[in-house]
PDB file of N, CA and C in Angstrom:
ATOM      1  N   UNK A   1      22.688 -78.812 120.666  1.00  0.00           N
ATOM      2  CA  UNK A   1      22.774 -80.223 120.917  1.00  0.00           C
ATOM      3  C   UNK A   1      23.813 -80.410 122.014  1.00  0.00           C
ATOM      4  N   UNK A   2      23.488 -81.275 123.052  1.00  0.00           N
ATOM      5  CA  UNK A   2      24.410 -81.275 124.019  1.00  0.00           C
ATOM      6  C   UNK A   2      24.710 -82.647 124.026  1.00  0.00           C
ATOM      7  N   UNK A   3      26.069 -82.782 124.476  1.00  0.00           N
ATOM      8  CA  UNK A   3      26.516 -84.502 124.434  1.00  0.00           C
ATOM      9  C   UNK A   3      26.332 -84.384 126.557  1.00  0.00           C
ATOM     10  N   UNK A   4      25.990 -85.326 127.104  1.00  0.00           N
ATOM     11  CA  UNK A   4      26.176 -85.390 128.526  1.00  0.00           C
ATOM     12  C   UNK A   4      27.144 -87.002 128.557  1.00  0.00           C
ATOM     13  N   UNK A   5      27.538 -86.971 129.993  1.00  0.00           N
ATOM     14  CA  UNK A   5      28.159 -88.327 130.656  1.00  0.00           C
ATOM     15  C   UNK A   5      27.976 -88.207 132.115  1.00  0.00           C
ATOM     16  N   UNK A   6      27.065 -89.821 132.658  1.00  0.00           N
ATOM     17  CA  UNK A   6      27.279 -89.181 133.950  1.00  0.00           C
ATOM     18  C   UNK A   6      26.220 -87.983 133.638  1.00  0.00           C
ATOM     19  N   UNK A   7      26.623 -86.981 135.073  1.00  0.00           N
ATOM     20  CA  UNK A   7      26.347 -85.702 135.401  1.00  0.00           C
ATOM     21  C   UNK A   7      26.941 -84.427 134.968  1.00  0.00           C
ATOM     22  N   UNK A   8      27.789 -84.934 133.552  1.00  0.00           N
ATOM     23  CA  UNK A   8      28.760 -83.943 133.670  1.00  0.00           C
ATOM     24  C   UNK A   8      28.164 -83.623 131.620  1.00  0.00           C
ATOM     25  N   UNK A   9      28.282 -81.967 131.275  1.00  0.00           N
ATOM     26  CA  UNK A   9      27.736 -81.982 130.025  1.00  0.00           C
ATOM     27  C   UNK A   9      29.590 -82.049 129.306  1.00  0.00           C
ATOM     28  N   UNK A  10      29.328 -82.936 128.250  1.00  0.00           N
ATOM     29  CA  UNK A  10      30.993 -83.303 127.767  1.00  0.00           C
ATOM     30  C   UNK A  10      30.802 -82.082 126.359  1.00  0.00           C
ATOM     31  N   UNK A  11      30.095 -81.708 125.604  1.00  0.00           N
ATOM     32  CA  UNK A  11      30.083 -80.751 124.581  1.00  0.00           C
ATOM     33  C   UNK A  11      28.478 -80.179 124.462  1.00  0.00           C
ATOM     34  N   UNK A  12      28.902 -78.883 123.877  1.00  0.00           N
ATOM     35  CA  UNK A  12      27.298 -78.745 123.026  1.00  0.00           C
ATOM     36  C   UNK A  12      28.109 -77.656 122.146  1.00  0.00           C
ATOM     37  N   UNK A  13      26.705 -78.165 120.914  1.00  0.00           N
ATOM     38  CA  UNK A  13      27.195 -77.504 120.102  1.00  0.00           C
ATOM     39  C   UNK A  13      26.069 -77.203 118.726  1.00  0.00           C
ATOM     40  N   UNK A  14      25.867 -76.115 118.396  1.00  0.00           N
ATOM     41  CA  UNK A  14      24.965 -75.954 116.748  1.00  0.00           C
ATOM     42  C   UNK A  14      25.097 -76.493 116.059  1.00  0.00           C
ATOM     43  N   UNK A  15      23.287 -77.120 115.999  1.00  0.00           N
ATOM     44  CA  UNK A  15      23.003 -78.083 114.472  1.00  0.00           C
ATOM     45  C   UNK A  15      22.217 -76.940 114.210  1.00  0.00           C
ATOM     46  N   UNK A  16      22.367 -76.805 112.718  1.00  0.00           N
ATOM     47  CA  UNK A  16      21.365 -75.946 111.594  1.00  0.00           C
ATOM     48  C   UNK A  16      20.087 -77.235 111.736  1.00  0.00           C
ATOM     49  N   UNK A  17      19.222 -76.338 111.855  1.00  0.00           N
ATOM     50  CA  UNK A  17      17.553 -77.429 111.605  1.00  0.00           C
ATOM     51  C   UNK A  17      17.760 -77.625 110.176  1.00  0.00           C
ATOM     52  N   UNK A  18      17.049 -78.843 110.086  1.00  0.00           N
ATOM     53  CA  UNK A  18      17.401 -78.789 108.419  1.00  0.00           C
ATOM     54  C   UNK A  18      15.972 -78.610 107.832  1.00  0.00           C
ATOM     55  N   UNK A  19      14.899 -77.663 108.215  1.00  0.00           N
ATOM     56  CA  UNK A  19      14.000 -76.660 107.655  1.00  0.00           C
ATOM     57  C   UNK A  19      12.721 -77.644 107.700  1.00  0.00           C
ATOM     58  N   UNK A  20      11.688 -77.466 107.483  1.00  0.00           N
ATOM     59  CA  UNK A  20      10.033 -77.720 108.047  1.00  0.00           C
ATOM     60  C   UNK A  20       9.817 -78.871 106.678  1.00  0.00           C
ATOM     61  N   UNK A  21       9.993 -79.786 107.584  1.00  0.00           N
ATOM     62  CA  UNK A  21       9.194 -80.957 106.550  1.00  0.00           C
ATOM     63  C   UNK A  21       8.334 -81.708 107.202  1.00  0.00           C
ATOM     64  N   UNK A  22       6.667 -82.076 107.516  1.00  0.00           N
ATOM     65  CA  UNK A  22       6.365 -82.613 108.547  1.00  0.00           C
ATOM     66  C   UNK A  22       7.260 -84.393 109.083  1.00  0.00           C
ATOM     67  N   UNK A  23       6.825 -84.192 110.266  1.00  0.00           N
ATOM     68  CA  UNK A  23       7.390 -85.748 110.750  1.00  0.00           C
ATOM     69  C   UNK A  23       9.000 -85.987 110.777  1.00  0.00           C
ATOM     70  N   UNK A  24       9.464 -84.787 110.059  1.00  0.00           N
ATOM     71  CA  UNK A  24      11.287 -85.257 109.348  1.00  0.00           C
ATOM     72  C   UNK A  24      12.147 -84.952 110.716  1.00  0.00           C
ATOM     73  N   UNK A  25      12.030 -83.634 111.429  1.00  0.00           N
ATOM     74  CA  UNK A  25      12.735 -83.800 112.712  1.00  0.00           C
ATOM     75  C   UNK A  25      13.347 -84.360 113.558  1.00  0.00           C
ATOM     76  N   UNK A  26      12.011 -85.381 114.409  1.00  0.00           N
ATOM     77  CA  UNK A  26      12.316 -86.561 115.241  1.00  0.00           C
ATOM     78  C   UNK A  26      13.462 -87.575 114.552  1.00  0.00           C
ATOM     79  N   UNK A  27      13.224 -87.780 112.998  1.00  0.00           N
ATOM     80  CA  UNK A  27      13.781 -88.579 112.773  1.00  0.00           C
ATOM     81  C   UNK A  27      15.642 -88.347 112.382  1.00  0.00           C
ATOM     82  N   UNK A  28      15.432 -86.909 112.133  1.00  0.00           N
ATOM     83  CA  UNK A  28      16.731 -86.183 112.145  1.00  0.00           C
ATOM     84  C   UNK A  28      16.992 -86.406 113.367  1.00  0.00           C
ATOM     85  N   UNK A  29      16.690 -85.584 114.900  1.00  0.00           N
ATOM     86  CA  UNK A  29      17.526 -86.063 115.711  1.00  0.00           C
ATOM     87  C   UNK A  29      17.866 -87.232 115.915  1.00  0.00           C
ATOM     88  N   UNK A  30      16.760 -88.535 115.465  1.00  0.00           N
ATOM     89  CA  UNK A  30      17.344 -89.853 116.417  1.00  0.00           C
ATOM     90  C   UNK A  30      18.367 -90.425 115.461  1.00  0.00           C
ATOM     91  N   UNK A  31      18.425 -89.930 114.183  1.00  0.00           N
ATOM     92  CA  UNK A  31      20.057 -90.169 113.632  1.00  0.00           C
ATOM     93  C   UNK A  31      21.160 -89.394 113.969  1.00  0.00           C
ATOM     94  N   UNK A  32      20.986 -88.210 114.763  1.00  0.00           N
ATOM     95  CA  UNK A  32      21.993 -87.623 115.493  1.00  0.00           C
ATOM     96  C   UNK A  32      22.053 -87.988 117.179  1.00  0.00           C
ATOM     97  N   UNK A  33      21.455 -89.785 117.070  1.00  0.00           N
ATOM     98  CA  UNK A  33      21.675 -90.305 118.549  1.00  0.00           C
ATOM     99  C   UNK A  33      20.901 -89.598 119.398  1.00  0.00           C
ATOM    100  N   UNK A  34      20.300 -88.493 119.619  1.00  0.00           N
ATOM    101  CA  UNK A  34      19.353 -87.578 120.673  1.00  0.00           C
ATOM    102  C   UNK A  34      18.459 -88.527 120.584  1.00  0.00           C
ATOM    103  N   UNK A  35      18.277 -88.441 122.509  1.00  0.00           N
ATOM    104  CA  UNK A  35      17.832 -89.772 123.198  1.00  0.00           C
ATOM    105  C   UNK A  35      16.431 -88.764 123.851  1.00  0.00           C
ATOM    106  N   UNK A  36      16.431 -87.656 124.337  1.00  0.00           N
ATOM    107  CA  UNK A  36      15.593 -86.262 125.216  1.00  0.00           C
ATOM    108  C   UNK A  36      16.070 -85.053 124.338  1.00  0.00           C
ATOM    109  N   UNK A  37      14.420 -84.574 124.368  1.00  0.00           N
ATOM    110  CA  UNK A  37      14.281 -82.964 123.807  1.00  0.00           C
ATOM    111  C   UNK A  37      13.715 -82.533 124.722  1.00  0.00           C
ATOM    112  N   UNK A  38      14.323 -81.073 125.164  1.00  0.00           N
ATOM    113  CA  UNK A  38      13.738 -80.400 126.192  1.00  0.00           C
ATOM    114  C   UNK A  38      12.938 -79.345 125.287  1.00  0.00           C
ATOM    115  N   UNK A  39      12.375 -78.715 126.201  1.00  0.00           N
ATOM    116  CA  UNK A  39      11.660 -77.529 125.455  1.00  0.00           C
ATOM    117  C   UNK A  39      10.578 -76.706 125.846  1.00  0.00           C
ATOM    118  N   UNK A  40      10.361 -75.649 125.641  1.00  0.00           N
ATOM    119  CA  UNK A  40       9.274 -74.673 126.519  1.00  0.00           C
ATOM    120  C   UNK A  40       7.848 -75.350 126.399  1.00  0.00           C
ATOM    121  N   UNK A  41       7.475 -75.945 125.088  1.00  0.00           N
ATOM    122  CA  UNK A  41       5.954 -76.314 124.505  1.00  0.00           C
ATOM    123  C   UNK A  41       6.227 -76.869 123.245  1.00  0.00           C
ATOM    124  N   UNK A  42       5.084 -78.104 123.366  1.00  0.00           N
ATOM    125  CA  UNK A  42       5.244 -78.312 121.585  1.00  0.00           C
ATOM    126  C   UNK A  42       3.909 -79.207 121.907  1.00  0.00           C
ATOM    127  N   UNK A  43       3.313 -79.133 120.578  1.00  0.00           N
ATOM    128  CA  UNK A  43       1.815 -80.234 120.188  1.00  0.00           C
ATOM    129  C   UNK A  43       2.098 -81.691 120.711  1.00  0.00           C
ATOM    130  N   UNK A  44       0.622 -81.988 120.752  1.00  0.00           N
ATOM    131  CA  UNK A  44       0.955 -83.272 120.839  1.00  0.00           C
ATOM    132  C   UNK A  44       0.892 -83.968 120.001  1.00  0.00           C
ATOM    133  N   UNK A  45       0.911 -83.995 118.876  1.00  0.00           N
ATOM    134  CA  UNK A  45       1.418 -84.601 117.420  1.00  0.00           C
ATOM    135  C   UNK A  45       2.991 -84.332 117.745  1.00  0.00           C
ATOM    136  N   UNK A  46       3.515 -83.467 117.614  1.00  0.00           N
ATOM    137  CA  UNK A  46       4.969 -83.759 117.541  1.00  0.00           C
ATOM    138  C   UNK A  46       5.929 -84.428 118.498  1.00  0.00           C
ATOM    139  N   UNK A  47       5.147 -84.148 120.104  1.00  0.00           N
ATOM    140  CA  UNK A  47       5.504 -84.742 121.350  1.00  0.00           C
ATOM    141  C   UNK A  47       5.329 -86.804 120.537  1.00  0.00           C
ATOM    142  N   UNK A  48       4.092 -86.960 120.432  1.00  0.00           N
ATOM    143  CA  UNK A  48       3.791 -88.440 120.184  1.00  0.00           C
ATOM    144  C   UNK A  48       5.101 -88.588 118.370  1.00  0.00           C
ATOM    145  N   UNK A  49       5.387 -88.367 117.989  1.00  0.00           N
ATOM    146  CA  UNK A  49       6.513 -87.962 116.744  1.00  0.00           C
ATOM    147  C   UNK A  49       8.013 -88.750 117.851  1.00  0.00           C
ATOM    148  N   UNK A  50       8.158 -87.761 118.100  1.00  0.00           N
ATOM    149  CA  UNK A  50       9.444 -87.965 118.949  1.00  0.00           C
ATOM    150  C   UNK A  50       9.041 -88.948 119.846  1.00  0.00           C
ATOM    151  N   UNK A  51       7.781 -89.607 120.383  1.00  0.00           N
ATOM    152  CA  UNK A  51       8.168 -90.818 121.185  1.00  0.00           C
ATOM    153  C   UNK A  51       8.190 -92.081 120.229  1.00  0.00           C
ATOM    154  N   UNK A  52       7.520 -92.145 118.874  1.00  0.00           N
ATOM    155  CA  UNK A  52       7.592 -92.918 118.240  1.00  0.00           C
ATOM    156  C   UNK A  52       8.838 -93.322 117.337  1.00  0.00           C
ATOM    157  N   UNK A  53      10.194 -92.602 117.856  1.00  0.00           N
ATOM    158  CA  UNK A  53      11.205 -92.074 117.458  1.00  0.00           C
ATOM    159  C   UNK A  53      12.111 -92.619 118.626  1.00  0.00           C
ATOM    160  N   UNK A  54      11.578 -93.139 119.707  1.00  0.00           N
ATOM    161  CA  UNK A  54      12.437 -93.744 120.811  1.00  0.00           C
ATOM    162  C   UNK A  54      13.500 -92.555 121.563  1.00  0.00           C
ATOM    163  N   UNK A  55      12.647 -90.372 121.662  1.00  0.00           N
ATOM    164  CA  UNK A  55      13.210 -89.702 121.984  1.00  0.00           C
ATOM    165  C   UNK A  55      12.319 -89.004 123.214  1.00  0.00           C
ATOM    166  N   UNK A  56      12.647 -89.027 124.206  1.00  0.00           N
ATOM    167  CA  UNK A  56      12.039 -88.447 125.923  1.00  0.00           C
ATOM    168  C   UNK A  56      11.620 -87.473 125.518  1.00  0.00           C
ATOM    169  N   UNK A  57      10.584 -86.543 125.466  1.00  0.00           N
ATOM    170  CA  UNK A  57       9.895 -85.582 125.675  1.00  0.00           C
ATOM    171  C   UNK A  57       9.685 -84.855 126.952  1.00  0.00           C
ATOM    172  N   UNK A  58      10.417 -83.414 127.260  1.00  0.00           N
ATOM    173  CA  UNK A  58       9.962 -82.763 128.718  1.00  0.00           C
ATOM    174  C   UNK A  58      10.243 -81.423 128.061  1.00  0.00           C
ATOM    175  N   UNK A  59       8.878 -81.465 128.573  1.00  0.00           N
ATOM    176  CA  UNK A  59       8.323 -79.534 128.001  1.00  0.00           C
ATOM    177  C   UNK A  59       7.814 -79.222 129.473  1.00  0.00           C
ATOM    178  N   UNK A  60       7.686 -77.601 129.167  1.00  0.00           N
ATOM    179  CA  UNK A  60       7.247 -76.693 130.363  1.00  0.00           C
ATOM    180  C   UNK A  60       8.937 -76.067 130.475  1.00  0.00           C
ATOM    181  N   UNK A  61      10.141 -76.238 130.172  1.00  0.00           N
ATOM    182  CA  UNK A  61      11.279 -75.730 130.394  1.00  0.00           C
ATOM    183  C   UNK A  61      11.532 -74.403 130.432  1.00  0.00           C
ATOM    184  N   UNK A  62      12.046 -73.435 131.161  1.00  0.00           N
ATOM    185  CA  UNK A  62      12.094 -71.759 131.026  1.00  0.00           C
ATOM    186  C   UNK A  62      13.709 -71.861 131.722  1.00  0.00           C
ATOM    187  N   UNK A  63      14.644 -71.242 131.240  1.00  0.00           N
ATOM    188  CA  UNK A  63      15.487 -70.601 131.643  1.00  0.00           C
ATOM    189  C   UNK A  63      16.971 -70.876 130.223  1.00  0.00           C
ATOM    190  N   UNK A  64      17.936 -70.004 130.988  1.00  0.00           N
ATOM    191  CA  UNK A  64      18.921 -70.830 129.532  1.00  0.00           C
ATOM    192  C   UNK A  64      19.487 -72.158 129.587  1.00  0.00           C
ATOM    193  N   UNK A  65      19.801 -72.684 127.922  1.00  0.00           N
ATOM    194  CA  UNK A  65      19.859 -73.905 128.073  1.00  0.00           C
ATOM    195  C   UNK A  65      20.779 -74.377 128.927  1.00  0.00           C
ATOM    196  N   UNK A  66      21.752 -73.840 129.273  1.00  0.00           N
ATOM    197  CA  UNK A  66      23.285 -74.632 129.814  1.00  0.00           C
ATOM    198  C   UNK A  66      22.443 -75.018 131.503  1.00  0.00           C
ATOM    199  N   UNK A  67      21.726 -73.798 131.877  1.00  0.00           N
ATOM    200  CA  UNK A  67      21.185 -74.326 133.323  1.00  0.00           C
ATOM    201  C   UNK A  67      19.945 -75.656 133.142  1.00  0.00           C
ATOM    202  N   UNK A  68      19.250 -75.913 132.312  1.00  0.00           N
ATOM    203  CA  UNK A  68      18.131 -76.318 131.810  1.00  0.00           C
ATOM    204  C   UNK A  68      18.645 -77.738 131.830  1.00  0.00           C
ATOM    205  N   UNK A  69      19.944 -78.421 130.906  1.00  0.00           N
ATOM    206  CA  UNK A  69      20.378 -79.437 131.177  1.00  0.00           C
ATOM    207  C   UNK A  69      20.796 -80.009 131.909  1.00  0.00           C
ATOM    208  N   UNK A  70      21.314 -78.534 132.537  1.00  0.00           N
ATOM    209  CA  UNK A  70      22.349 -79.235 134.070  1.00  0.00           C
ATOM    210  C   UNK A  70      21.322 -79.512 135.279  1.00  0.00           C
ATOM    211  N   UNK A  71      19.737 -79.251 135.082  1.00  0.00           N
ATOM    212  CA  UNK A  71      19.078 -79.610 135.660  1.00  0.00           C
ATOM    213  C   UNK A  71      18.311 -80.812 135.391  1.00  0.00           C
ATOM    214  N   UNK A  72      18.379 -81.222 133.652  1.00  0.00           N
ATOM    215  CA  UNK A  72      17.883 -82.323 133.935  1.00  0.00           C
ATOM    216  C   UNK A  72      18.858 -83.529 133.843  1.00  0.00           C
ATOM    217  N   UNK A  73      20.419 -83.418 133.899  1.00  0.00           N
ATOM    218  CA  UNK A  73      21.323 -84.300 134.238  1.00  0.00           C
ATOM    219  C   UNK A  73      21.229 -84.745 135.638  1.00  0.00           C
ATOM    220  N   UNK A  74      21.101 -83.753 136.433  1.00  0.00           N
ATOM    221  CA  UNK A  74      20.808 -84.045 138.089  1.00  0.00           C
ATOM    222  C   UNK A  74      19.910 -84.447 138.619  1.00  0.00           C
ATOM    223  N   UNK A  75      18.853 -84.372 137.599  1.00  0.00           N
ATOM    224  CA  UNK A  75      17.555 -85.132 138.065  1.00  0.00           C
ATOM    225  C   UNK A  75      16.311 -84.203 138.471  1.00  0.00           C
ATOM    226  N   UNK A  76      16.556 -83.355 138.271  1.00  0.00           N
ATOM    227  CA  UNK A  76      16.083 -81.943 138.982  1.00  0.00           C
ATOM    228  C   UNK A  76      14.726 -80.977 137.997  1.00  0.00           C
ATOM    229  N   UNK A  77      14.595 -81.694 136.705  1.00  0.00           N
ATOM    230  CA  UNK A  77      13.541 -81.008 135.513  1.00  0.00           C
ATOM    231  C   UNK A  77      12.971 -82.375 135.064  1.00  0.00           C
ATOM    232  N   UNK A  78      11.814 -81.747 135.528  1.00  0.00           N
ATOM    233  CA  UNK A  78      10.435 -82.609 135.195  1.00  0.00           C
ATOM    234  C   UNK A  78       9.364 -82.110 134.442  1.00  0.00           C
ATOM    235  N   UNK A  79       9.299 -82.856 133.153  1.00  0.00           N
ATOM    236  CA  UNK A  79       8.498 -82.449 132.596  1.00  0.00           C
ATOM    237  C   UNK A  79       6.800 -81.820 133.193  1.00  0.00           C
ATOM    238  N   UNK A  80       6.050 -80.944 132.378  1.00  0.00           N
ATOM    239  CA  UNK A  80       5.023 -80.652 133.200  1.00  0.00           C
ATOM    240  C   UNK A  80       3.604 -81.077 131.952  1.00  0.00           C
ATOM    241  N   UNK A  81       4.313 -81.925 130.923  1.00  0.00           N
ATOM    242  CA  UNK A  81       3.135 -82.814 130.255  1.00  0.00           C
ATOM    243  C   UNK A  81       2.395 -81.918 129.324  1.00  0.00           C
ATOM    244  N   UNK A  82       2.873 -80.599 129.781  1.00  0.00           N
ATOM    245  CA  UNK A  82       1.710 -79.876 128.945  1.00  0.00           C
ATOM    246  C   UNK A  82       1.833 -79.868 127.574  1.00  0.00           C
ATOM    247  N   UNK A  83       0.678 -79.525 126.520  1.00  0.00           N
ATOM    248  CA  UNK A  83       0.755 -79.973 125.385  1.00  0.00           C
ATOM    249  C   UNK A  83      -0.101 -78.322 124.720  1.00  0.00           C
ATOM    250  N   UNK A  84       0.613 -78.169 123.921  1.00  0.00           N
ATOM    251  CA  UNK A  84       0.294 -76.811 122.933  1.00  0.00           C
ATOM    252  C   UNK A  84      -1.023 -76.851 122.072  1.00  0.00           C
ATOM    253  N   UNK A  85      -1.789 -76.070 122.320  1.00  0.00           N
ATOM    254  CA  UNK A  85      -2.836 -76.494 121.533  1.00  0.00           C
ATOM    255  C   UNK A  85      -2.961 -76.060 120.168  1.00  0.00           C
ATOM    256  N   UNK A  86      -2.664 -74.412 120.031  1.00  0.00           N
ATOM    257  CA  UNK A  86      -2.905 -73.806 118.343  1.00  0.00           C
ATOM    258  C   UNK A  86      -1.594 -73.415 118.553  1.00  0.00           C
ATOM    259  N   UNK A  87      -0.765 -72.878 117.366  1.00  0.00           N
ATOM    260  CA  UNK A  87       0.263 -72.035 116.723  1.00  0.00           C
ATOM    261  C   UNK A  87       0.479 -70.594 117.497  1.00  0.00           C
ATOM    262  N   UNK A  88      -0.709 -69.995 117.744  1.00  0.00           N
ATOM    263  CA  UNK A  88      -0.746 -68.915 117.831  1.00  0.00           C
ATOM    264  C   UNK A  88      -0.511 -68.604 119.406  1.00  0.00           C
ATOM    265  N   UNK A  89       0.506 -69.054 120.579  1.00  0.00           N
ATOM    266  CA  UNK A  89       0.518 -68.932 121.328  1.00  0.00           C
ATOM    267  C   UNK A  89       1.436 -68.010 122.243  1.00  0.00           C
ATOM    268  N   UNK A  90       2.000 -67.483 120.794  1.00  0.00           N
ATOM    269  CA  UNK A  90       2.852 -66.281 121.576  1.00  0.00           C
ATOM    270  C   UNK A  90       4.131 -66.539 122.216  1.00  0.00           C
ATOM    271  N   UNK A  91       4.707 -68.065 122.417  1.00  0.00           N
ATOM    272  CA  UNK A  91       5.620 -68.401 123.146  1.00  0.00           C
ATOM    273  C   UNK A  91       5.389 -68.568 124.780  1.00  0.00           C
ATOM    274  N   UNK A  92       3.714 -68.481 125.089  1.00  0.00           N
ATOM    275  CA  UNK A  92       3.511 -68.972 126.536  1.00  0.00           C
ATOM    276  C   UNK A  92       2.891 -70.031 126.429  1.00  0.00           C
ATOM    277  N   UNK A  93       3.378 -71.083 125.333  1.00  0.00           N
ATOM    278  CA  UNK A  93       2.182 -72.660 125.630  1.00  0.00           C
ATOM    279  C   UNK A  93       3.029 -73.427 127.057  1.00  0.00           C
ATOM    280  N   UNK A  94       4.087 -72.981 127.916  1.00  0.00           N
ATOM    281  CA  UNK A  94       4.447 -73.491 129.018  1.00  0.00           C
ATOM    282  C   UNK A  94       4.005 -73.182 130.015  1.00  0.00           C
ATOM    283  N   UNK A  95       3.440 -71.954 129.839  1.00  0.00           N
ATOM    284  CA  UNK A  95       2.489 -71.295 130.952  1.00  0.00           C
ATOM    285  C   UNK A  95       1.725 -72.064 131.625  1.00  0.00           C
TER     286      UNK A  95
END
């Protein structure tokens, strides 16, 4: 979880997930204030989850996180919309 200001990242720091309940996530982060989830891939059930949750969605992301934010603080990471279709994707649904 990263706190930003400005252009500048002010903390980050580990939240434990608090484990697979459908729908419960989104609503966990937007009580931990998370406004944008970045991320390599995710369905579009969970993408439409988190917008109904009042939280930015941008997937297609590859690299580590500290560069990942500092790119989309600058304006610089744009989502690429794509949407995961089955489970079984190996970790290339950003491909």
């Amino acid at each position: 979880m990263y706190e930003t200001e400005g252009n500048k990242i002010l903390k980050n720091e580990f939240i434990e997930n608090p484990g697979y309940r459908p729908g419960y996530l989104p609503v966990f982060l937007k009580e931990l204030n998370t406004n944008v989830i970045i991320s390599g891939g995710m369905g579009d059930k969970a993408q439409q989850l988190f917008a109904n949750n009042n939280i930015e969605v941008v997937v297609g992301a590859k690299g580590p996180s500290d560069d990942v934010v500092k790119m989309d603080i600058d304006g610089k990471l744009k989502s690429t919309g794509s949407v995961c279709k089955e489970h079984a994707h190996e970790g290339h649904c950003n491909d």
